[in-house]
PDB file of N, CA and C in Angstrom:
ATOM      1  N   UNK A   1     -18.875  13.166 -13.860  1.00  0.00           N
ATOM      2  CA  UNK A   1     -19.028  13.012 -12.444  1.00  0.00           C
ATOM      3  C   UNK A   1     -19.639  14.273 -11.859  1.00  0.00           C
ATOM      4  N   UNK A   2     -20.109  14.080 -10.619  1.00  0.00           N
ATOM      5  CA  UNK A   2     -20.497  15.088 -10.288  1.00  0.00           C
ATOM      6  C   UNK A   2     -19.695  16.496  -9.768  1.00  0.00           C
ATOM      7  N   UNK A   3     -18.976  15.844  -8.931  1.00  0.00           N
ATOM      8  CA  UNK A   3     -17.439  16.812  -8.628  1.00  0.00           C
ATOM      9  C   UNK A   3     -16.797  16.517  -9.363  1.00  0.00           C
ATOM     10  N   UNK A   4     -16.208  18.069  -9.909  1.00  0.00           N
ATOM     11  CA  UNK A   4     -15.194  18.741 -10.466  1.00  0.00           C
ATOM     12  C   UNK A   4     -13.706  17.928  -9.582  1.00  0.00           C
ATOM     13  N   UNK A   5     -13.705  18.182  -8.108  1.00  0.00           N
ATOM     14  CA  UNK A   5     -12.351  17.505  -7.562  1.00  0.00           C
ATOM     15  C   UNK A   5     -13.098  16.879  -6.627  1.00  0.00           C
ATOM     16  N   UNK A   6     -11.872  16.121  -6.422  1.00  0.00           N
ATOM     17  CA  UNK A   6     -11.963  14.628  -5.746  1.00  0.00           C
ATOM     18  C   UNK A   6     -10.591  14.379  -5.179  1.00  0.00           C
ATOM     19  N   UNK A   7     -10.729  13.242  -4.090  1.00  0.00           N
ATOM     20  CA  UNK A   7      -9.923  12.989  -3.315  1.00  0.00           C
ATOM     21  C   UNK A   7      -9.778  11.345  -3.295  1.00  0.00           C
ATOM     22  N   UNK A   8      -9.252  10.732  -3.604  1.00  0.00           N
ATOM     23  CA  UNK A   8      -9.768   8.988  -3.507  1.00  0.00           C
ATOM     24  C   UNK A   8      -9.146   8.476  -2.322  1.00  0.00           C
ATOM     25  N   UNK A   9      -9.716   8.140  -1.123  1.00  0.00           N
ATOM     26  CA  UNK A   9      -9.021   7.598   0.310  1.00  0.00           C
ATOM     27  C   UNK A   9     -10.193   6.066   0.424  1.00  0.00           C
ATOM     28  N   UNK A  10      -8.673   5.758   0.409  1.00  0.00           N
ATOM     29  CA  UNK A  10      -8.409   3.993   0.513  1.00  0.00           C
ATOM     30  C   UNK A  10      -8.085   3.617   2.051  1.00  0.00           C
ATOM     31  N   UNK A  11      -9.380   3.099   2.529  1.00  0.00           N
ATOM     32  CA  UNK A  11      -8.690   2.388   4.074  1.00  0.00           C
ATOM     33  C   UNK A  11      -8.894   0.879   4.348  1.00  0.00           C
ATOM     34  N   UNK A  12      -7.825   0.016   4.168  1.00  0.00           N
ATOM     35  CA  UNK A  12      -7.375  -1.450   4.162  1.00  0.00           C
ATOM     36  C   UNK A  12      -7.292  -1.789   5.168  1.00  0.00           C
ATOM     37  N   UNK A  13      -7.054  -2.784   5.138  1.00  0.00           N
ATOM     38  CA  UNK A  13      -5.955  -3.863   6.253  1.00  0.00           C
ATOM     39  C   UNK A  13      -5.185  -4.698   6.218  1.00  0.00           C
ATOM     40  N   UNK A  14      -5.594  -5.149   5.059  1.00  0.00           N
ATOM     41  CA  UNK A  14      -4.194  -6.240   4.274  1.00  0.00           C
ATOM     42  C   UNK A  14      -2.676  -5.506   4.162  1.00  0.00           C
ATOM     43  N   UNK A  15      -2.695  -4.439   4.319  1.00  0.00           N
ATOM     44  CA  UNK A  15      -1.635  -4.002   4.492  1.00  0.00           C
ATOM     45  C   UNK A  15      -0.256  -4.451   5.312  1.00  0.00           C
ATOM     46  N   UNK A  16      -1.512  -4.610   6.565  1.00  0.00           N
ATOM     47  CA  UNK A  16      -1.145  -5.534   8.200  1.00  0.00           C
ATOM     48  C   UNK A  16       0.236  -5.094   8.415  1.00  0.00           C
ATOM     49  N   UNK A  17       0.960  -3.314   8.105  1.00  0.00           N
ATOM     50  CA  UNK A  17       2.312  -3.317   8.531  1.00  0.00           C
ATOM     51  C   UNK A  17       2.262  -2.045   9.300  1.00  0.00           C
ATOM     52  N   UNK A  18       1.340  -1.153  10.009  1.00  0.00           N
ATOM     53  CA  UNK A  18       0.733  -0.325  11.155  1.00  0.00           C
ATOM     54  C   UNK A  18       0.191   0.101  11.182  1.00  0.00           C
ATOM     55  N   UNK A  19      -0.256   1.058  11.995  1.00  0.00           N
ATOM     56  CA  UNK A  19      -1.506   2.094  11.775  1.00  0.00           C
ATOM     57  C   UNK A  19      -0.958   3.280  10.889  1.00  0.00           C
ATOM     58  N   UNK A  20      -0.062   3.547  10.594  1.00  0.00           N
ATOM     59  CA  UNK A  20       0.360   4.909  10.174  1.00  0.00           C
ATOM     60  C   UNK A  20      -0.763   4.984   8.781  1.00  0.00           C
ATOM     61  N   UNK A  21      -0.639   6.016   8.650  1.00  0.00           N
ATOM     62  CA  UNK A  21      -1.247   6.442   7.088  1.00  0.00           C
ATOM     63  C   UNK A  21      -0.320   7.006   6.011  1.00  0.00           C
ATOM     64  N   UNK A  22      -0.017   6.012   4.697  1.00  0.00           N
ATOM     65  CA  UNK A  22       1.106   6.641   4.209  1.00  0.00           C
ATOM     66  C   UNK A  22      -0.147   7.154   2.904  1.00  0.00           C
ATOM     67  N   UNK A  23       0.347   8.734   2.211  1.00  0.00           N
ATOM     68  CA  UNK A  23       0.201   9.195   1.533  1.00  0.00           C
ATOM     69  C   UNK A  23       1.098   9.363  -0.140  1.00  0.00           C
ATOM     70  N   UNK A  24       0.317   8.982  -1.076  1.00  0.00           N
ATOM     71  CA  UNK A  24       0.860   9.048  -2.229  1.00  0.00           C
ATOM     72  C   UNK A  24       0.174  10.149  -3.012  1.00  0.00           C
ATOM     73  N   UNK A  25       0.600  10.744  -4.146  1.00  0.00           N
ATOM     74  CA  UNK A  25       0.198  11.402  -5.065  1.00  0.00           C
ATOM     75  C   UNK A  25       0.337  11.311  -6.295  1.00  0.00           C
ATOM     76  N   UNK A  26      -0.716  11.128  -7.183  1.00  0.00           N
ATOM     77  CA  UNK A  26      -0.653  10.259  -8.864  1.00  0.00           C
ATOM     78  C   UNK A  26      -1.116  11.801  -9.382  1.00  0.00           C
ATOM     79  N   UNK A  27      -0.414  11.699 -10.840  1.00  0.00           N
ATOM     80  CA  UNK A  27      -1.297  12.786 -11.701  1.00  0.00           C
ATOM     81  C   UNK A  27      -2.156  12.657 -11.834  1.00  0.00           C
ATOM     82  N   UNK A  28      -2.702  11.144 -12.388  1.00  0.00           N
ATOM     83  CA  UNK A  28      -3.841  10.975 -13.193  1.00  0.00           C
ATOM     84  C   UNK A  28      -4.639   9.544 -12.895  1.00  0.00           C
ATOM     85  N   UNK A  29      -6.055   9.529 -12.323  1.00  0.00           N
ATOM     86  CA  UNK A  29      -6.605   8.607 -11.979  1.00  0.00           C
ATOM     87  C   UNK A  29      -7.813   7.831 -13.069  1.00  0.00           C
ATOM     88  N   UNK A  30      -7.998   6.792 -12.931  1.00  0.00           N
ATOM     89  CA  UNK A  30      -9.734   6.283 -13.787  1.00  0.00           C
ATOM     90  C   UNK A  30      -9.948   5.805 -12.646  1.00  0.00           C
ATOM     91  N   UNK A  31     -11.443   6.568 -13.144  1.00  0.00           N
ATOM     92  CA  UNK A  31     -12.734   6.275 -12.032  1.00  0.00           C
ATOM     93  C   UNK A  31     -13.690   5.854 -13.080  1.00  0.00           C
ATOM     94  N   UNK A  32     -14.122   4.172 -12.587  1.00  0.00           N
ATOM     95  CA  UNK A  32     -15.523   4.222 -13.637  1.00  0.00           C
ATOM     96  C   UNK A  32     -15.575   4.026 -14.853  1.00  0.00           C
ATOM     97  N   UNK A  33     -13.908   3.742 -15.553  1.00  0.00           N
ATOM     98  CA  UNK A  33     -13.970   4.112 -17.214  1.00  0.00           C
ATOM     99  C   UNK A  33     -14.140   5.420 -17.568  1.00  0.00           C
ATOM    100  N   UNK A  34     -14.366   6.548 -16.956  1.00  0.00           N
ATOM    101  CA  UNK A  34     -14.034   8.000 -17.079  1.00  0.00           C
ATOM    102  C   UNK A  34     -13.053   8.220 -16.797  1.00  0.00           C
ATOM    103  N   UNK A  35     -12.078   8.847 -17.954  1.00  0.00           N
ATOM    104  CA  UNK A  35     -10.861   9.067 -18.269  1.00  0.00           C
ATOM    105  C   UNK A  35     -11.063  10.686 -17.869  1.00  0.00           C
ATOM    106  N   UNK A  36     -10.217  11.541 -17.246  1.00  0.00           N
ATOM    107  CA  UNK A  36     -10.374  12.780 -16.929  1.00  0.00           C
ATOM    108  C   UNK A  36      -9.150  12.895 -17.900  1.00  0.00           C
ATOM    109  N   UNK A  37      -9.845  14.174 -18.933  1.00  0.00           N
ATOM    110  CA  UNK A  37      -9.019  14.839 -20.012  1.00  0.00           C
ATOM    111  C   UNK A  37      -7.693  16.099 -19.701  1.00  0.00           C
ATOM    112  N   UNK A  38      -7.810  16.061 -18.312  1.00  0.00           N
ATOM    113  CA  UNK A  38      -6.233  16.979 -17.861  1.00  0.00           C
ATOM    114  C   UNK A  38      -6.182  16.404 -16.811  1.00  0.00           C
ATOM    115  N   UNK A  39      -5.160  16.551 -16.249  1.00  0.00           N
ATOM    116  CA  UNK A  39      -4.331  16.141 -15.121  1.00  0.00           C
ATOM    117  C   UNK A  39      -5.013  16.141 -13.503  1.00  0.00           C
ATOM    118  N   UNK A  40      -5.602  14.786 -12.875  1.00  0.00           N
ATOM    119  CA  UNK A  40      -6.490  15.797 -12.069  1.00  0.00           C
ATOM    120  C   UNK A  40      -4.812  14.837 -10.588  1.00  0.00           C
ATOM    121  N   UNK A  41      -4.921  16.513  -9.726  1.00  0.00           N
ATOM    122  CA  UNK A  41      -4.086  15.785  -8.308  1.00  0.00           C
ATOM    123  C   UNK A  41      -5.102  14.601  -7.357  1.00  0.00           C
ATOM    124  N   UNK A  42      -4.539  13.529  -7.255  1.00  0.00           N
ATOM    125  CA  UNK A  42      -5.811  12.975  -6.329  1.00  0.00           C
ATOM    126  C   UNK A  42      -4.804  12.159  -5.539  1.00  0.00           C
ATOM    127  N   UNK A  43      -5.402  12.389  -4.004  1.00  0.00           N
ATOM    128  CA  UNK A  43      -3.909  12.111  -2.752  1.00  0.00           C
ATOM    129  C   UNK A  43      -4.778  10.838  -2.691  1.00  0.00           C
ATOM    130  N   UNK A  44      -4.635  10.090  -2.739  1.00  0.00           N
ATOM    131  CA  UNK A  44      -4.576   8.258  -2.072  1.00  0.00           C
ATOM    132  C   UNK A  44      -4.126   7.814  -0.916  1.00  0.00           C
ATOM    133  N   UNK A  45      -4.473   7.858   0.269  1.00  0.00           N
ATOM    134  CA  UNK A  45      -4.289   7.391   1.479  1.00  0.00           C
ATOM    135  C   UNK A  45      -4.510   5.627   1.935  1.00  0.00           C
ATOM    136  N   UNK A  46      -3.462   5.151   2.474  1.00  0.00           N
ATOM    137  CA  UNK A  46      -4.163   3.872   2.959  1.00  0.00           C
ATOM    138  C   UNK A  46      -4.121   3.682   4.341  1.00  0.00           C
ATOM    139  N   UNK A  47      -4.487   3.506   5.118  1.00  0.00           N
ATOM    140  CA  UNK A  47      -4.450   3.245   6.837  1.00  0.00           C
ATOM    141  C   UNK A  47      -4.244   1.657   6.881  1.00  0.00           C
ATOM    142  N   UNK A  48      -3.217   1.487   7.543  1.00  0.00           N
ATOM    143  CA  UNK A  48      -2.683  -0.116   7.295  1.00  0.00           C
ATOM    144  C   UNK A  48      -3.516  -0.826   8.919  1.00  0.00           C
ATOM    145  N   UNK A  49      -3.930  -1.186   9.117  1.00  0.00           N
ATOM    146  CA  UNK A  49      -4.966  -1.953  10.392  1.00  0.00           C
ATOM    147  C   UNK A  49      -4.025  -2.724  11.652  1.00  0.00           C
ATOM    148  N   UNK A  50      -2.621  -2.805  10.790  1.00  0.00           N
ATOM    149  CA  UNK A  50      -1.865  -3.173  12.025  1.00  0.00           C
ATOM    150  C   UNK A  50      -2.415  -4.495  12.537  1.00  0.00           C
ATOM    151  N   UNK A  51      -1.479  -4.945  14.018  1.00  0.00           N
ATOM    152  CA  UNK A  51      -2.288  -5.986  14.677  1.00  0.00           C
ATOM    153  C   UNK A  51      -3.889  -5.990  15.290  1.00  0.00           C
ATOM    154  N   UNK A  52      -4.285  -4.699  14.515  1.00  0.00           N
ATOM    155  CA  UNK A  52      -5.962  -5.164  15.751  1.00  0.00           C
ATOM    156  C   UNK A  52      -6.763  -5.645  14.191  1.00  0.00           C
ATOM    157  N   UNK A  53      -7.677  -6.449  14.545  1.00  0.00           N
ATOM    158  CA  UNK A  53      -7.774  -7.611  14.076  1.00  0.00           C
ATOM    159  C   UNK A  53      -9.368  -7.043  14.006  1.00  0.00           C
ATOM    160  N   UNK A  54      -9.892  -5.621  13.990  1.00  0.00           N
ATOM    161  CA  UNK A  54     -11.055  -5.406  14.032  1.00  0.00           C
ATOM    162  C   UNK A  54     -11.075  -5.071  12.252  1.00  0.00           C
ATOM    163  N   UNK A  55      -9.853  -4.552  11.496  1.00  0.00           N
ATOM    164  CA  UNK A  55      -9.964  -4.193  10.323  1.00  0.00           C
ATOM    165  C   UNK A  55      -9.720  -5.004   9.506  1.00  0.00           C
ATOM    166  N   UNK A  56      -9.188  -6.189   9.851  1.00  0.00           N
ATOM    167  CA  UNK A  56      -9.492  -7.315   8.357  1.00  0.00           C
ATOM    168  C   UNK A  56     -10.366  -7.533   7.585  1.00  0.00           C
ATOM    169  N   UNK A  57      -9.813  -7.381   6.234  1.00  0.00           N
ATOM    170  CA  UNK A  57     -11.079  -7.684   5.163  1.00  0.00           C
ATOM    171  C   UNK A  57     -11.473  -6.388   5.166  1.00  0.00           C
ATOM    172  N   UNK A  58     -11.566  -5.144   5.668  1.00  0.00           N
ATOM    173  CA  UNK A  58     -12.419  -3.966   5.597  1.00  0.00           C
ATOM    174  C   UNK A  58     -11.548  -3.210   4.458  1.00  0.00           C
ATOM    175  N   UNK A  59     -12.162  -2.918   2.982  1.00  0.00           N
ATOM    176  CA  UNK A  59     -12.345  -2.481   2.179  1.00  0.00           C
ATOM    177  C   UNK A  59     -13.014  -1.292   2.103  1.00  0.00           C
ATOM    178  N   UNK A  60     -12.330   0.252   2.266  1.00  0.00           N
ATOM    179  CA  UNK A  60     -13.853   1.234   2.036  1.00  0.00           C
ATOM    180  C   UNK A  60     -13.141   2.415   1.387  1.00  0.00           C
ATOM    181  N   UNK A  61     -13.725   2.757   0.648  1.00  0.00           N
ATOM    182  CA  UNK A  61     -13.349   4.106  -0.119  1.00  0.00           C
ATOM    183  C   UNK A  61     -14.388   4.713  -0.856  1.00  0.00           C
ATOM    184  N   UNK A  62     -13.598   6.499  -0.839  1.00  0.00           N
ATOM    185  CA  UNK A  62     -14.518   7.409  -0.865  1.00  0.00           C
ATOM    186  C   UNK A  62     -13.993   8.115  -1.099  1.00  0.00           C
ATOM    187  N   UNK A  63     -14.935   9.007  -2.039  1.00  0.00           N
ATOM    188  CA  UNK A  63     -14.171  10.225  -2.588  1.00  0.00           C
ATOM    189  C   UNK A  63     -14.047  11.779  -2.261  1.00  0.00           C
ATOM    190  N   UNK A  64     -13.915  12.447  -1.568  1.00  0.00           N
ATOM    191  CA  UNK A  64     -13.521  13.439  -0.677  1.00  0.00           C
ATOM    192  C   UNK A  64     -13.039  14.613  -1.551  1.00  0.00           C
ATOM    193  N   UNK A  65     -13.344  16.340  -1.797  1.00  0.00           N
ATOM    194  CA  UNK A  65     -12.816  17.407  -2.276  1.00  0.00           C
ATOM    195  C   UNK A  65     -11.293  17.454  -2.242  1.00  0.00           C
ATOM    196  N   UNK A  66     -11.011  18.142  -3.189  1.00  0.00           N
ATOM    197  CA  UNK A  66      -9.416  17.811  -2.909  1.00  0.00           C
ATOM    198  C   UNK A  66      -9.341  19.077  -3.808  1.00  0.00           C
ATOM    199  N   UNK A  67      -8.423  20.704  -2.987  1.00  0.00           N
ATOM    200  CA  UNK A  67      -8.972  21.591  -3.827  1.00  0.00           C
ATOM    201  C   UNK A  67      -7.793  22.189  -4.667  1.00  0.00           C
ATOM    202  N   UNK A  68      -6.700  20.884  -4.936  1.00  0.00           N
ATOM    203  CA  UNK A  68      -5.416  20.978  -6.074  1.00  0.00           C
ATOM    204  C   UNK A  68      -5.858  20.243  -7.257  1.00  0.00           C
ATOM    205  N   UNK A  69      -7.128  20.023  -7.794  1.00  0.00           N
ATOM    206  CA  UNK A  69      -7.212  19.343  -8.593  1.00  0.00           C
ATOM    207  C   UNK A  69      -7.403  20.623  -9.318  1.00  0.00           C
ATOM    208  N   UNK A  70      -7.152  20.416 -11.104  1.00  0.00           N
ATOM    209  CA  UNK A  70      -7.754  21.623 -11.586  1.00  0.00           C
ATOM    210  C   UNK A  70      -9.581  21.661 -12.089  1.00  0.00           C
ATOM    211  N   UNK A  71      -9.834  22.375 -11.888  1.00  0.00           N
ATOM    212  CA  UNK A  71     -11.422  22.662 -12.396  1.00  0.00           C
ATOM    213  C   UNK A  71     -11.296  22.246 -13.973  1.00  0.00           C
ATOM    214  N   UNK A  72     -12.784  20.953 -13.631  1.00  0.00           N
ATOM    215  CA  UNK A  72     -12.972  20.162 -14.541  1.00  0.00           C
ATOM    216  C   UNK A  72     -12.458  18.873 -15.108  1.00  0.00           C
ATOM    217  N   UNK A  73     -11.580  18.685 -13.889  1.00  0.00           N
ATOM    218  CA  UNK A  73     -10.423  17.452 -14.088  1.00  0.00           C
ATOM    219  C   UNK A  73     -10.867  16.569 -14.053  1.00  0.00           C
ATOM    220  N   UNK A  74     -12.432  16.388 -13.345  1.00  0.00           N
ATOM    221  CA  UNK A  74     -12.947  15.046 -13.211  1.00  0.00           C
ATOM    222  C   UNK A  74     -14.338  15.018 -13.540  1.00  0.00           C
TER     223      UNK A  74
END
């Protein structure tokens, strides 16, 4: 990949249970069938769309610096 770190933010709507943004943290992600050979941190965000009815179906993610990953993790 091109970056070393990465950030993977997930914004849904099927969630449909508020706007809040809950944050998780995994050791270890696949991107692509690229297996990263150490441990990379990557925070996962989802923004739940709640009742407004403008975010249904909206699927979008992107990968963002994230500067707890270790160099070369990805």
């Amino acid at each position: 990949m091109a970056s070393q770190r990465a950030t993977l933010v997930l914004r849904t709507s099927w969630f449909n249970c508020s706007s809040w943004i809950h944050v998780k943290e995994i050791a270890a992600i696949r991107l692509w069938k690229v297996e990263a050979r150490i441990i990379a941190i990557v925070r996962i965000a989802w923004e739940g769309g709640g009742m407004d009815g403008g975010y249904r179906g909206s699927k979008i993610a992107a990968l963002i610096p994230d500067d707890r990953s270790p160099d070369g993790a990805l």
